[in-house]
C-alpha atoms as a PDB file:
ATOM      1  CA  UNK A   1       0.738 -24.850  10.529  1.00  0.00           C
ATOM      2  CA  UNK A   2      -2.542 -25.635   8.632  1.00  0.00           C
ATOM      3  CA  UNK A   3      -4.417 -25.332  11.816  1.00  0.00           C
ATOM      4  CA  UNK A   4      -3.057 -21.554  12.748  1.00  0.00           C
ATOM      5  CA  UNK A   5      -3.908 -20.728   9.476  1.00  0.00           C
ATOM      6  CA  UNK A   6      -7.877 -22.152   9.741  1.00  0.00           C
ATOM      7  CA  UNK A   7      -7.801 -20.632  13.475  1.00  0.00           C
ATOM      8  CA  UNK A   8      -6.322 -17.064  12.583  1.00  0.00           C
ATOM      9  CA  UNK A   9      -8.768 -16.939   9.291  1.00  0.00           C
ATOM     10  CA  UNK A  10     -11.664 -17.410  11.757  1.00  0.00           C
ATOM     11  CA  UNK A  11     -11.114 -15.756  14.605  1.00  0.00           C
ATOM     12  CA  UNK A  12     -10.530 -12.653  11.638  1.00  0.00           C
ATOM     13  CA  UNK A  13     -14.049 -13.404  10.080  1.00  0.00           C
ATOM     14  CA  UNK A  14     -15.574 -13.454  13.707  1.00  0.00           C
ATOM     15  CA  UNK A  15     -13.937  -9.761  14.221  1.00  0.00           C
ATOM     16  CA  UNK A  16     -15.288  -8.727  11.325  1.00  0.00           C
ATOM     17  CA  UNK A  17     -18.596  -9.689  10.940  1.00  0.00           C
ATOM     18  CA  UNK A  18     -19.240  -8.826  14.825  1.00  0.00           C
ATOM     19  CA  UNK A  19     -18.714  -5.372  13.787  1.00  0.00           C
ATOM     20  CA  UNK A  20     -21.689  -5.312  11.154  1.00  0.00           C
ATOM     21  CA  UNK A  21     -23.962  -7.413  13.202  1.00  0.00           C
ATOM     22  CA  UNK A  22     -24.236  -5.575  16.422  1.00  0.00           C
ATOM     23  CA  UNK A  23     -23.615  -2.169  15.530  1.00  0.00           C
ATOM     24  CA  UNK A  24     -23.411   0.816  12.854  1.00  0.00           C
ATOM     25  CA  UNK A  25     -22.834   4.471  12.793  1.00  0.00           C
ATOM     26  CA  UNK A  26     -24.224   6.451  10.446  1.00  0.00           C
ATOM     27  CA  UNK A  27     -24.247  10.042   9.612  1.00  0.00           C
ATOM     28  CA  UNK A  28     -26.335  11.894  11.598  1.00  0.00           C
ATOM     29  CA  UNK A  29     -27.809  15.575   9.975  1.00  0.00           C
ATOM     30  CA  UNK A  30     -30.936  17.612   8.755  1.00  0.00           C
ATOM     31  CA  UNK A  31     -29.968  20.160   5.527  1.00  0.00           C
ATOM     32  CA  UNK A  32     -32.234  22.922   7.348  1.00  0.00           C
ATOM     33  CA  UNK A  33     -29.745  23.314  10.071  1.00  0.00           C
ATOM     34  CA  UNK A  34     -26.607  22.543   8.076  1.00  0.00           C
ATOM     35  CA  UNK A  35     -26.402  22.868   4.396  1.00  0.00           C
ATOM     36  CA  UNK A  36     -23.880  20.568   3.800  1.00  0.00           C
ATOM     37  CA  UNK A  37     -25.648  17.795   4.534  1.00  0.00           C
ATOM     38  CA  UNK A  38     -27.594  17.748   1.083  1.00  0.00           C
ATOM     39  CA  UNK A  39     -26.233  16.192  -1.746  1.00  0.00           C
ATOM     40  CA  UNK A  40     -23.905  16.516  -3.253  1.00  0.00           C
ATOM     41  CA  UNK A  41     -22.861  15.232   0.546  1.00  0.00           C
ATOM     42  CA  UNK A  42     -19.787  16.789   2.318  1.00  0.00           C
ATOM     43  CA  UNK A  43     -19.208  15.346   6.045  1.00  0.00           C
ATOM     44  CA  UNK A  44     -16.516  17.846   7.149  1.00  0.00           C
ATOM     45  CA  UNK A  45     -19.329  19.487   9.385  1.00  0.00           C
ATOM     46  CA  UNK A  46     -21.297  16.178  10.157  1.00  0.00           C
ATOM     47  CA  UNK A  47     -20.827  14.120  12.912  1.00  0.00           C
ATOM     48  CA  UNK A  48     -20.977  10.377  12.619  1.00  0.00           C
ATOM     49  CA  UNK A  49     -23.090   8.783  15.333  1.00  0.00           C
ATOM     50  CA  UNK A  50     -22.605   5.599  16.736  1.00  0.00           C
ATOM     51  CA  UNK A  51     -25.918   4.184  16.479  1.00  0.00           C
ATOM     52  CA  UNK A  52     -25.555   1.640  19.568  1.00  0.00           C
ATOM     53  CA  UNK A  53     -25.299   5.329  21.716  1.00  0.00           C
ATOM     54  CA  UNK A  54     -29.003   6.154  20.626  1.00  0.00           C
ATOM     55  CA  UNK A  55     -31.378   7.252  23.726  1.00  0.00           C
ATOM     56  CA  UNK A  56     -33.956   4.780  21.426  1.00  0.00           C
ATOM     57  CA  UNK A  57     -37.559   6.163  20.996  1.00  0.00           C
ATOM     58  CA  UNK A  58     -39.926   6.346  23.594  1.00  0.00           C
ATOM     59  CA  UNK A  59     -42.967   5.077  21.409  1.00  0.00           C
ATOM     60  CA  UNK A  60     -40.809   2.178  20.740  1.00  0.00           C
ATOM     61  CA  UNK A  61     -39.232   0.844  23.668  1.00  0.00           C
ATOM     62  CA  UNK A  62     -36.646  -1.699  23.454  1.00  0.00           C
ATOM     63  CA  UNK A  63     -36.193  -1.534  19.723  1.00  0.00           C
ATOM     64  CA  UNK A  64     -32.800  -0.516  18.421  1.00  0.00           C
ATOM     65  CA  UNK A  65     -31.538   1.418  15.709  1.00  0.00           C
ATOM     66  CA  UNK A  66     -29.923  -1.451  13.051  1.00  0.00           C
ATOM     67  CA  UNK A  67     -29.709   0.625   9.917  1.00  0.00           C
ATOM     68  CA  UNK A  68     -28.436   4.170   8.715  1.00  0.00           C
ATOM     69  CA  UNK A  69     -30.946   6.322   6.481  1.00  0.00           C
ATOM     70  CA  UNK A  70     -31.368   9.066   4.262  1.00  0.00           C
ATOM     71  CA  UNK A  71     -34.500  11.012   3.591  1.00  0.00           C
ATOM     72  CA  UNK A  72     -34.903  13.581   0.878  1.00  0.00           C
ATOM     73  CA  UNK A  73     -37.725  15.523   0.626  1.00  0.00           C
ATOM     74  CA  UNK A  74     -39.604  18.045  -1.211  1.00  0.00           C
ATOM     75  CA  UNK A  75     -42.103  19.851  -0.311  1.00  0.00           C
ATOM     76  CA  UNK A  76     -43.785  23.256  -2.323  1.00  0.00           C
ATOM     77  CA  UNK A  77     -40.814  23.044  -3.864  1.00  0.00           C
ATOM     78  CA  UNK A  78     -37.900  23.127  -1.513  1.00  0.00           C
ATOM     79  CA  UNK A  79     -35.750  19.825  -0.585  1.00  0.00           C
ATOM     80  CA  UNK A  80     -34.441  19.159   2.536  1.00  0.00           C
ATOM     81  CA  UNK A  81     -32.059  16.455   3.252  1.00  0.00           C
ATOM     82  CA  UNK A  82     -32.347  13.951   6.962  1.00  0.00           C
ATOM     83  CA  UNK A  83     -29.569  11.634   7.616  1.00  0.00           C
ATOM     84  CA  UNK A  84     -29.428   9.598  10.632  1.00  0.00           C
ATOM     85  CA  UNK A  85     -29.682   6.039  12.334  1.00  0.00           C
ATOM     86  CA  UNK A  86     -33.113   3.919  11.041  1.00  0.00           C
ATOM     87  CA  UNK A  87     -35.069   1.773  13.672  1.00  0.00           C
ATOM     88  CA  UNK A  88     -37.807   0.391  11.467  1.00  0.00           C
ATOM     89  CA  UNK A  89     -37.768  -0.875   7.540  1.00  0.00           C
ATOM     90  CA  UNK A  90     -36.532  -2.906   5.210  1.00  0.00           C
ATOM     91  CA  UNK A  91     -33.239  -2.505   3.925  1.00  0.00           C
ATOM     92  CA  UNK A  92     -33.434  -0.549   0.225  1.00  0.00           C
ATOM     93  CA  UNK A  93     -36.038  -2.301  -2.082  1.00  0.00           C
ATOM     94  CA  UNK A  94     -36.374  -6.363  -1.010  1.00  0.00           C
ATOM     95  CA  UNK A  95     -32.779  -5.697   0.431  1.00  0.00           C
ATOM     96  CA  UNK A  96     -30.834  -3.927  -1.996  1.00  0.00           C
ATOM     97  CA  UNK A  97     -29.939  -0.736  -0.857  1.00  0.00           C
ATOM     98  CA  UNK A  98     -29.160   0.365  -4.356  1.00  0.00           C
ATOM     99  CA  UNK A  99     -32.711   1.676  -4.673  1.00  0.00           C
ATOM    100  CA  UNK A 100     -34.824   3.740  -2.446  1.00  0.00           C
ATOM    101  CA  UNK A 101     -38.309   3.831  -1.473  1.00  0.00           C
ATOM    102  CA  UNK A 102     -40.178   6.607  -3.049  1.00  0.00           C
ATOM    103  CA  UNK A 103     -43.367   8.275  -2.580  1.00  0.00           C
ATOM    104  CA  UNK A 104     -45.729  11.241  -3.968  1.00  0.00           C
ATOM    105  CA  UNK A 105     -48.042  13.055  -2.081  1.00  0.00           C
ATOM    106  CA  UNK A 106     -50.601  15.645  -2.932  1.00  0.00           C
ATOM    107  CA  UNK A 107     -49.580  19.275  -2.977  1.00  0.00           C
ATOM    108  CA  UNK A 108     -46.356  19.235  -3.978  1.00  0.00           C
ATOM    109  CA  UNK A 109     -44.856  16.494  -1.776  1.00  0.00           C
ATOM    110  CA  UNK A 110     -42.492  14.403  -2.965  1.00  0.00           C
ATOM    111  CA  UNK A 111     -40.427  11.708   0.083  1.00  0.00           C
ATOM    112  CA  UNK A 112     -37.451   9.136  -0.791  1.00  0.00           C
ATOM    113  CA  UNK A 113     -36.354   6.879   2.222  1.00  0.00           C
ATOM    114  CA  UNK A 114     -33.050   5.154   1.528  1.00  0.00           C
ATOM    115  CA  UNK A 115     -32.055   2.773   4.309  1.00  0.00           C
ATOM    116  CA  UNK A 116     -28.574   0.604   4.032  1.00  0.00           C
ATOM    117  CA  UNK A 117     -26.532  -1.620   6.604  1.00  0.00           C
ATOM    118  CA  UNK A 118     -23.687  -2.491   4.588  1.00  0.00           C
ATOM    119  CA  UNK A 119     -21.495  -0.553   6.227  1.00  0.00           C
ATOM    120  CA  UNK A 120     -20.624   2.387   8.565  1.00  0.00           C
ATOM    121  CA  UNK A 121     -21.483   5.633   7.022  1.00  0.00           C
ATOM    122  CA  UNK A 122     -23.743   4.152   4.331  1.00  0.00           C
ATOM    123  CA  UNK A 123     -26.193   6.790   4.172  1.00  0.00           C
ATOM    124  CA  UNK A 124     -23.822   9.306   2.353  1.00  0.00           C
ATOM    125  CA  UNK A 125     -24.103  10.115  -1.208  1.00  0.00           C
ATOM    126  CA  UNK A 126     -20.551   7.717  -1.474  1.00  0.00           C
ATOM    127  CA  UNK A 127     -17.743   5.857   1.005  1.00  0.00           C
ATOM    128  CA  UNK A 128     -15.283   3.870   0.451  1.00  0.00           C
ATOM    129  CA  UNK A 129     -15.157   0.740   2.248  1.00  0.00           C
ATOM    130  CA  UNK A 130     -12.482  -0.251   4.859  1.00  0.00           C
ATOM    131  CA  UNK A 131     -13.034  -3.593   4.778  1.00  0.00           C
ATOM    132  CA  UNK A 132     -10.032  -4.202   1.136  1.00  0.00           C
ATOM    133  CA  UNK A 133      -7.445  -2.486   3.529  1.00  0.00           C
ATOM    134  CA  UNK A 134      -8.584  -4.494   6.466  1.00  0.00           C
ATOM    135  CA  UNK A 135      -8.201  -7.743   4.182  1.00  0.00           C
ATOM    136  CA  UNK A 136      -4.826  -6.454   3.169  1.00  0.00           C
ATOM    137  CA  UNK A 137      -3.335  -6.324   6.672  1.00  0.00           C
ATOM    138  CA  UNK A 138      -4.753  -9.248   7.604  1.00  0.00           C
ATOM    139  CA  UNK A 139      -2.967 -11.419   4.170  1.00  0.00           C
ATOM    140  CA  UNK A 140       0.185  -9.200   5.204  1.00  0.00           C
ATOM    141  CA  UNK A 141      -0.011 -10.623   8.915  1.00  0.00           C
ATOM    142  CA  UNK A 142      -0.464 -14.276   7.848  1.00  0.00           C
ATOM    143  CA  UNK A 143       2.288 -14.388   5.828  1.00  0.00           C
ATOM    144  CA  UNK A 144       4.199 -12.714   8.125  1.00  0.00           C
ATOM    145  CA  UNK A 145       3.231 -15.181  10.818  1.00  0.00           C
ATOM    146  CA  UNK A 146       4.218 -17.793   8.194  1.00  0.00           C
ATOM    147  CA  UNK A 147       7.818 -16.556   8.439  1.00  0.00           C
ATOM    148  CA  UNK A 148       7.937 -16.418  12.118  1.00  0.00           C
ATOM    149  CA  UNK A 149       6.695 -19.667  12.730  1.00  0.00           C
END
């Protein structure tokens, strides 16, 4: 019984992992062509792109999209908001996405890059993880699976 349980618990933190390693959507959006996409964020409108689908960019060819990002700008006074899938960067400040990357130009430019890879849809303003109902199933299953066998 001991070994179904080791063997179930891993093949669960293979799935789950796997998922975060090798691929990420993110919300994909500029506030200049749909105002919703500024914060305060509202993703009825959005779409949520699967970042593995991405054409990739020709000036970088063979690199792939990892990470999700938000840009808010400012410029003469006016922000605009650019959500989307990240191909270059460091995750937040030395990794925590917590904090973004700001910077201040000269007349009246002001640029904040967040990038995140924690999870799917990280670059909105807030979403709840899936990952405690995912745990819950899996602790209901196990026991379950206890019963049975």
């Amino acid at each position: 019984m001991a070994y179904l349980d080791k063997y179930l618990i891993s093949i669960f933190i293979l799935l789950a992992v796997t998922q975060y390693v090798f691929s990420i959507k993110c919300w994909d959006c500029r506030s200049n062509n749909d105002p919703k996409c500024a914060d305060p964020f509202d993703n009825s409108t959005v779409p949520i792109t699967d970042c593995v689908q991405e054409k990739g960019l020709s000036h970088l060819p063979g690199l792939r999209p990892t990470m999700c990002r938000k840009i808010r700008q400012k410029v003469n006074g006016v922000w605009r908001y650019f959500r989307g899938c990240a191909y270059l960067g460091e995750v937040g400040i030395q990794g925590d996405e917590r904090f973004c990357l700001m910077r201040t130009g000269t007349y009246n430019i002001f640029i904040e890059y967040c990038t995140c890879n924690s999870k799917d849809g990280c670059n909105s303003s807030s979403l709840p993880s899936p990952m405690p109902f995912v745990l819950l199933v899996f602790a209901f299953v196990t026991n379950f699976l206890k019963t049975v066998l």
